[in-house]
Protein backbone atom coordinates (compact mmCIF):
# COMPACT_ATOMS: atom_id res chain seq x y z
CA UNK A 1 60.20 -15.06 73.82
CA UNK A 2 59.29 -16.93 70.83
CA UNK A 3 56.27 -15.37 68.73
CA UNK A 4 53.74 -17.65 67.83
CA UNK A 5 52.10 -18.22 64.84
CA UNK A 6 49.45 -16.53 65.10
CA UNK A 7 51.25 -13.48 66.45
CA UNK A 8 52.99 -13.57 63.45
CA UNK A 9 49.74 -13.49 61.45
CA UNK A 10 48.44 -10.87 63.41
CA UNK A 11 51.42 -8.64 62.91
CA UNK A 12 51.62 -9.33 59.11
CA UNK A 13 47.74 -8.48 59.03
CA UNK A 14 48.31 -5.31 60.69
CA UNK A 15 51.47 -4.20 58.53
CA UNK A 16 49.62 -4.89 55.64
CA UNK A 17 46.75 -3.05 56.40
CA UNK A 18 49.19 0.05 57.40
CA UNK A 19 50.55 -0.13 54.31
CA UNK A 20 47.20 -0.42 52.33
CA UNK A 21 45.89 2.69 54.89
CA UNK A 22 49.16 5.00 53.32
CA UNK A 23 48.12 4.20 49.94
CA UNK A 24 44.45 5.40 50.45
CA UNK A 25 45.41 8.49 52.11
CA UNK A 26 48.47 9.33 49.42
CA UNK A 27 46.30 9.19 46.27
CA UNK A 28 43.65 11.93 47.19
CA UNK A 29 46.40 13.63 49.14
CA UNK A 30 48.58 13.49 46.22
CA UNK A 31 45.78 14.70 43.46
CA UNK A 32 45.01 17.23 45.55
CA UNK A 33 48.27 18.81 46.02
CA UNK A 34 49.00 18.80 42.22
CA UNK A 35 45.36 20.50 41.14
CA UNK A 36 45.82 23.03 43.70
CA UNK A 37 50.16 23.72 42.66
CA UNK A 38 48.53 23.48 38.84
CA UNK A 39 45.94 26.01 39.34
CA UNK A 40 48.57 28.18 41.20
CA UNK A 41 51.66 28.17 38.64
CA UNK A 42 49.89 28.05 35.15
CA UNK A 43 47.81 30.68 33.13
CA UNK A 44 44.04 29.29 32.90
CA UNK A 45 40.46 30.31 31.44
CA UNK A 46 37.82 31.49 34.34
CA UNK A 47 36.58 27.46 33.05
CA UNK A 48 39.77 25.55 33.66
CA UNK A 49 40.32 27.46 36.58
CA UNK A 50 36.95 26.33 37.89
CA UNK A 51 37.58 22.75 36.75
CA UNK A 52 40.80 22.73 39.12
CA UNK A 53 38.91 23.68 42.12
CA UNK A 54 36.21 21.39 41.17
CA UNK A 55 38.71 18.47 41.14
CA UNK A 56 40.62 19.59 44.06
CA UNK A 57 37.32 19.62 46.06
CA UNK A 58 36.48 16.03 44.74
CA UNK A 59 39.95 14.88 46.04
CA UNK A 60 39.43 17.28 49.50
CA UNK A 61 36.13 15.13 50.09
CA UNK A 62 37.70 11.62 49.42
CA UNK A 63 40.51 12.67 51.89
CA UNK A 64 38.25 13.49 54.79
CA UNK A 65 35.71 10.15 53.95
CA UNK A 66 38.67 8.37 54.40
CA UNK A 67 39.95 10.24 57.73
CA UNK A 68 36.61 9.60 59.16
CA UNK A 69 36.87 5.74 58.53
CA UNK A 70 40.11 6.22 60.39
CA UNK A 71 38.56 7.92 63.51
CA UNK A 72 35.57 4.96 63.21
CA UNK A 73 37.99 2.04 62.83
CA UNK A 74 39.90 4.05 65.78
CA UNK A 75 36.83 3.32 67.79
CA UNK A 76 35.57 -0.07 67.00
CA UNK A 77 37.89 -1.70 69.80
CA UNK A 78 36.09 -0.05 72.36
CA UNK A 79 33.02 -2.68 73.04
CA UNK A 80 30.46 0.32 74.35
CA UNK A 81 28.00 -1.04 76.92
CA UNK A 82 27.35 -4.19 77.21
CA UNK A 83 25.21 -4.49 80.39
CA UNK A 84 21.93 -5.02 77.99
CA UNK A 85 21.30 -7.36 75.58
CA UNK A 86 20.86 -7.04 71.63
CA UNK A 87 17.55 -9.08 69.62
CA UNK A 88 19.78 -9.45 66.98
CA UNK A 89 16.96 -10.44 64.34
CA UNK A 90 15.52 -6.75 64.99
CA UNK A 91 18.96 -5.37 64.81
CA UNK A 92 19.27 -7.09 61.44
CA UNK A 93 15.87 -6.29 60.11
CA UNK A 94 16.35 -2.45 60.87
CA UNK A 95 19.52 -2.66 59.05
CA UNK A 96 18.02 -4.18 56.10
CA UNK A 97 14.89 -1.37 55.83
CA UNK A 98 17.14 1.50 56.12
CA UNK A 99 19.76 0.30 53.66
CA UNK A 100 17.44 -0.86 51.15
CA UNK A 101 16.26 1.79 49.28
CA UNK A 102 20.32 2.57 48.19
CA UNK A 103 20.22 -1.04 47.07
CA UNK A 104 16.79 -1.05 45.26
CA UNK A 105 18.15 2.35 43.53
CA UNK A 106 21.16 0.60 41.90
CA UNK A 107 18.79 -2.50 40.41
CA UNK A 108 20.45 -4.78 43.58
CA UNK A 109 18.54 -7.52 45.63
CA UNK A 110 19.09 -7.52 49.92
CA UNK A 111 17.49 -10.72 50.94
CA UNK A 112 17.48 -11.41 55.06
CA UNK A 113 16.89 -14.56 56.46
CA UNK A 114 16.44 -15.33 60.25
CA UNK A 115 15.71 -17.78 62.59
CA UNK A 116 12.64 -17.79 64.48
CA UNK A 117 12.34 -15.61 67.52
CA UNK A 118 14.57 -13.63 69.00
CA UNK A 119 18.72 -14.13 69.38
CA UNK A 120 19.93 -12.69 71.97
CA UNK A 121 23.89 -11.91 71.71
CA UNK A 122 26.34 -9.84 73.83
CA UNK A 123 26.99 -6.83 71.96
CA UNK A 124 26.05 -3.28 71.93
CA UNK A 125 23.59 -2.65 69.66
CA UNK A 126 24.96 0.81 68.24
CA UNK A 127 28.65 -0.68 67.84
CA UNK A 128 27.47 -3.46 65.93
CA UNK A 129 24.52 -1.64 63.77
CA UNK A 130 27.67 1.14 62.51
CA UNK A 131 29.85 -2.10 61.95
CA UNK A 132 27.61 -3.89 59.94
CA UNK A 133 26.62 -0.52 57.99
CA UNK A 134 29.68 0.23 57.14
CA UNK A 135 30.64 -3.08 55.31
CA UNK A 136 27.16 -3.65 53.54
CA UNK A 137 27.44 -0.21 52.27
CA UNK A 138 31.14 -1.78 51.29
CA UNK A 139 30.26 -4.76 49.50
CA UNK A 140 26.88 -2.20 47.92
CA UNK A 141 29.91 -0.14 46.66
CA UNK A 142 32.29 -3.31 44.19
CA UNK A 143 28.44 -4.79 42.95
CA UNK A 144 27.55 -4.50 39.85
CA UNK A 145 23.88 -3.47 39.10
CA UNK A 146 21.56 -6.88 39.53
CA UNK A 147 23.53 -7.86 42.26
CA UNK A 148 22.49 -9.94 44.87
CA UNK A 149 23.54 -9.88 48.65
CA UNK A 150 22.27 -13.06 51.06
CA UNK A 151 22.10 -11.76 54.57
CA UNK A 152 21.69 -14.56 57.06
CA UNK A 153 21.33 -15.37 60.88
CA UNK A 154 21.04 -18.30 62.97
CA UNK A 155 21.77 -19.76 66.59
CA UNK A 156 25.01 -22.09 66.18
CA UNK A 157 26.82 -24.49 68.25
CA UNK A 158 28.71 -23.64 71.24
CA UNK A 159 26.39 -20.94 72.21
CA UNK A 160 27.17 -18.58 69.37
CA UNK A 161 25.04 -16.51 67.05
CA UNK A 162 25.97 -16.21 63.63
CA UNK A 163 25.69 -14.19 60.37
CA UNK A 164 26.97 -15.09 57.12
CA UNK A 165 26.97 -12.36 54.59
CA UNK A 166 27.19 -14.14 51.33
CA UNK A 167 27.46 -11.68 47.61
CA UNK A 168 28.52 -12.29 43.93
CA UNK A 169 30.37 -8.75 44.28
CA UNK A 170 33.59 -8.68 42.65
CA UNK A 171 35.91 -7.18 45.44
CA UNK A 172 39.43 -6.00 45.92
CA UNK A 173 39.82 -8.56 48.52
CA UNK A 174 40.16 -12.54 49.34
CA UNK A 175 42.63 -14.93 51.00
CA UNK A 176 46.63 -15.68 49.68
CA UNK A 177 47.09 -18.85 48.59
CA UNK A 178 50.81 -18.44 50.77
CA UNK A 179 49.23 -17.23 53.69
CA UNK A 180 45.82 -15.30 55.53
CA UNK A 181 46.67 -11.90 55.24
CA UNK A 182 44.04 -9.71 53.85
CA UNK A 183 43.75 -6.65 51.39
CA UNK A 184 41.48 -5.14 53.71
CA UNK A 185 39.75 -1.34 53.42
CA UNK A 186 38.67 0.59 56.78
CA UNK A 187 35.38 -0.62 56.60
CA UNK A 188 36.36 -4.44 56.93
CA UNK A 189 38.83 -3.30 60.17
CA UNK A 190 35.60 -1.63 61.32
CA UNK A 191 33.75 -5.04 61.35
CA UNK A 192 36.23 -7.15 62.42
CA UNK A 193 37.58 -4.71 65.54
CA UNK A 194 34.06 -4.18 66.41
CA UNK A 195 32.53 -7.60 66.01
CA UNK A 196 36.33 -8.95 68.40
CA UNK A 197 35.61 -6.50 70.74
CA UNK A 198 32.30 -8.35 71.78
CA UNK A 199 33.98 -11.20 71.75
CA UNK A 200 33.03 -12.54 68.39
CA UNK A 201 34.61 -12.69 65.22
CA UNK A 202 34.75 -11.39 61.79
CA UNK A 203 35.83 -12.64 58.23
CA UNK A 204 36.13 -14.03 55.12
CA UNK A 205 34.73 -17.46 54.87
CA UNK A 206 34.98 -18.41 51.03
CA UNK A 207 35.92 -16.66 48.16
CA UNK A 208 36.65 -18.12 44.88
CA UNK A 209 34.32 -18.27 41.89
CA UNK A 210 31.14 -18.52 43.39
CA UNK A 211 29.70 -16.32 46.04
CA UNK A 212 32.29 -14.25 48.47
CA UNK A 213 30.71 -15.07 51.87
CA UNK A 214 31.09 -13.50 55.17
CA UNK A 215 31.05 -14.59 58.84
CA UNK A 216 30.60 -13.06 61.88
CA UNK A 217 30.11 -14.13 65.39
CA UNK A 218 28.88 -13.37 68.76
CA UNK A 219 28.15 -14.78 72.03
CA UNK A 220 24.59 -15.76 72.26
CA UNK A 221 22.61 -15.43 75.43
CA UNK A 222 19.85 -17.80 77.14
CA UNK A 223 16.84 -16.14 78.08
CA UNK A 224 18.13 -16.15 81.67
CA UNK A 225 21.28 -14.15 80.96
CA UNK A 226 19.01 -11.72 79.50
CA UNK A 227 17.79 -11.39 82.96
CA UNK A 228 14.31 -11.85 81.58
């Protein structure tokens, strides 16, 4: 059976993401097994001995922050509940109070913009709140302090909600110019698995010299398949 062409995307997206997945995992792994066979096999000082733990405990932590956006990414396909609606202004708005304080501590603007009233979209509110955490505290993570992030939200066409995420972050990501596979980090998965498996989607709209910006989508409900 022939394999389409987006098949073919999907299966070069998900080979390179393996690949970039290895090479996050090998460089703690690897710094850790060489403090640890340093501070084993060579004479040391009481101080350099305690600088070798020290680093191998850096590189220990890294390891399991990264194992633990392996068991999250693990479970972004799975949807949750979806029998009750999310107000996704109030989703957004809680999101923005409790991540601004690490933004406001690094000299970094979090503007939110949303439409009037409430949007009701399909989509458990937990999933997408972790998602969405997860990749702001990203993109807080490659901006430089002064930084500015432009969160935004608005009913579109075809009964869709939709949030563009739009920051002058420099980031270890963005489209080939041969094709649309991604550098992508755990976090990004995390989003995009999450924000599918509500039947949405999740991405890169425009990077270039200006602002990287971000969009996601969800189904948006009518005030009657709210069941209000």
């Amino acid at each position: 059976m022939a394999v389409s062409e987006a098949d073919e995307r999907a299966i070069e997206r998900q080979r390179s993401f393996v690949s970039e997945v290895f090479h996050n995992l090998s460089q703690p792994l690897t710094a850790l097994h060489c403090s640890l066979e340093l501070s084993l096999f060579r004479d040391q000082t009481a101080d350099e001995l305690r600088a070798g733990i020290a680093t191998a405990l850096e590189n220990a932590a890294c390891l399991r922050q990264r194992l633990l956006l392996l068991r999250e990414l693990n479970q972004a396909g799975d949807p949750g509940d979806l029998s009750l609606p999310t107000d996704l202004n109030e989703l957004l708005r809680d999101l923005r109070e409790e991540l601004l304080p690490l933004f406001e501590s690094a000299g970094q603007q979090f503007e939110l913009h949303l439409e009037a009233g409430e949007l009701q979209v399909c989509g458990n509110r937990t999933k997408l709140m972790r998602a969405l955490f997860y990749f702001l505290e990203y993109l807080f993570r490659y901006s430089a302090p002064g930084a500015r992030l432009e969160l935004r939200a608005r009913a579109a066409e075809e009964r869709q909600a939709e949030i563009s995420i739009a920051t002058c972050s420099c980031l270890p990501v963005g489209p080939s110019a041969e094709n649309e596979s991604y550098q992508r980090s755990c976090e990004i998965e995390i989003a995009r698995c999450s924000f599918e498996a509500a039947g949405g989607e999740f991405g890169l709209l425009a990077s270039g010299s200006g602002p990287s910006v971000w969009r996601a989508t969800l189904p948006r409900l009518s005030v009657a398949d709210s069941g209000e």
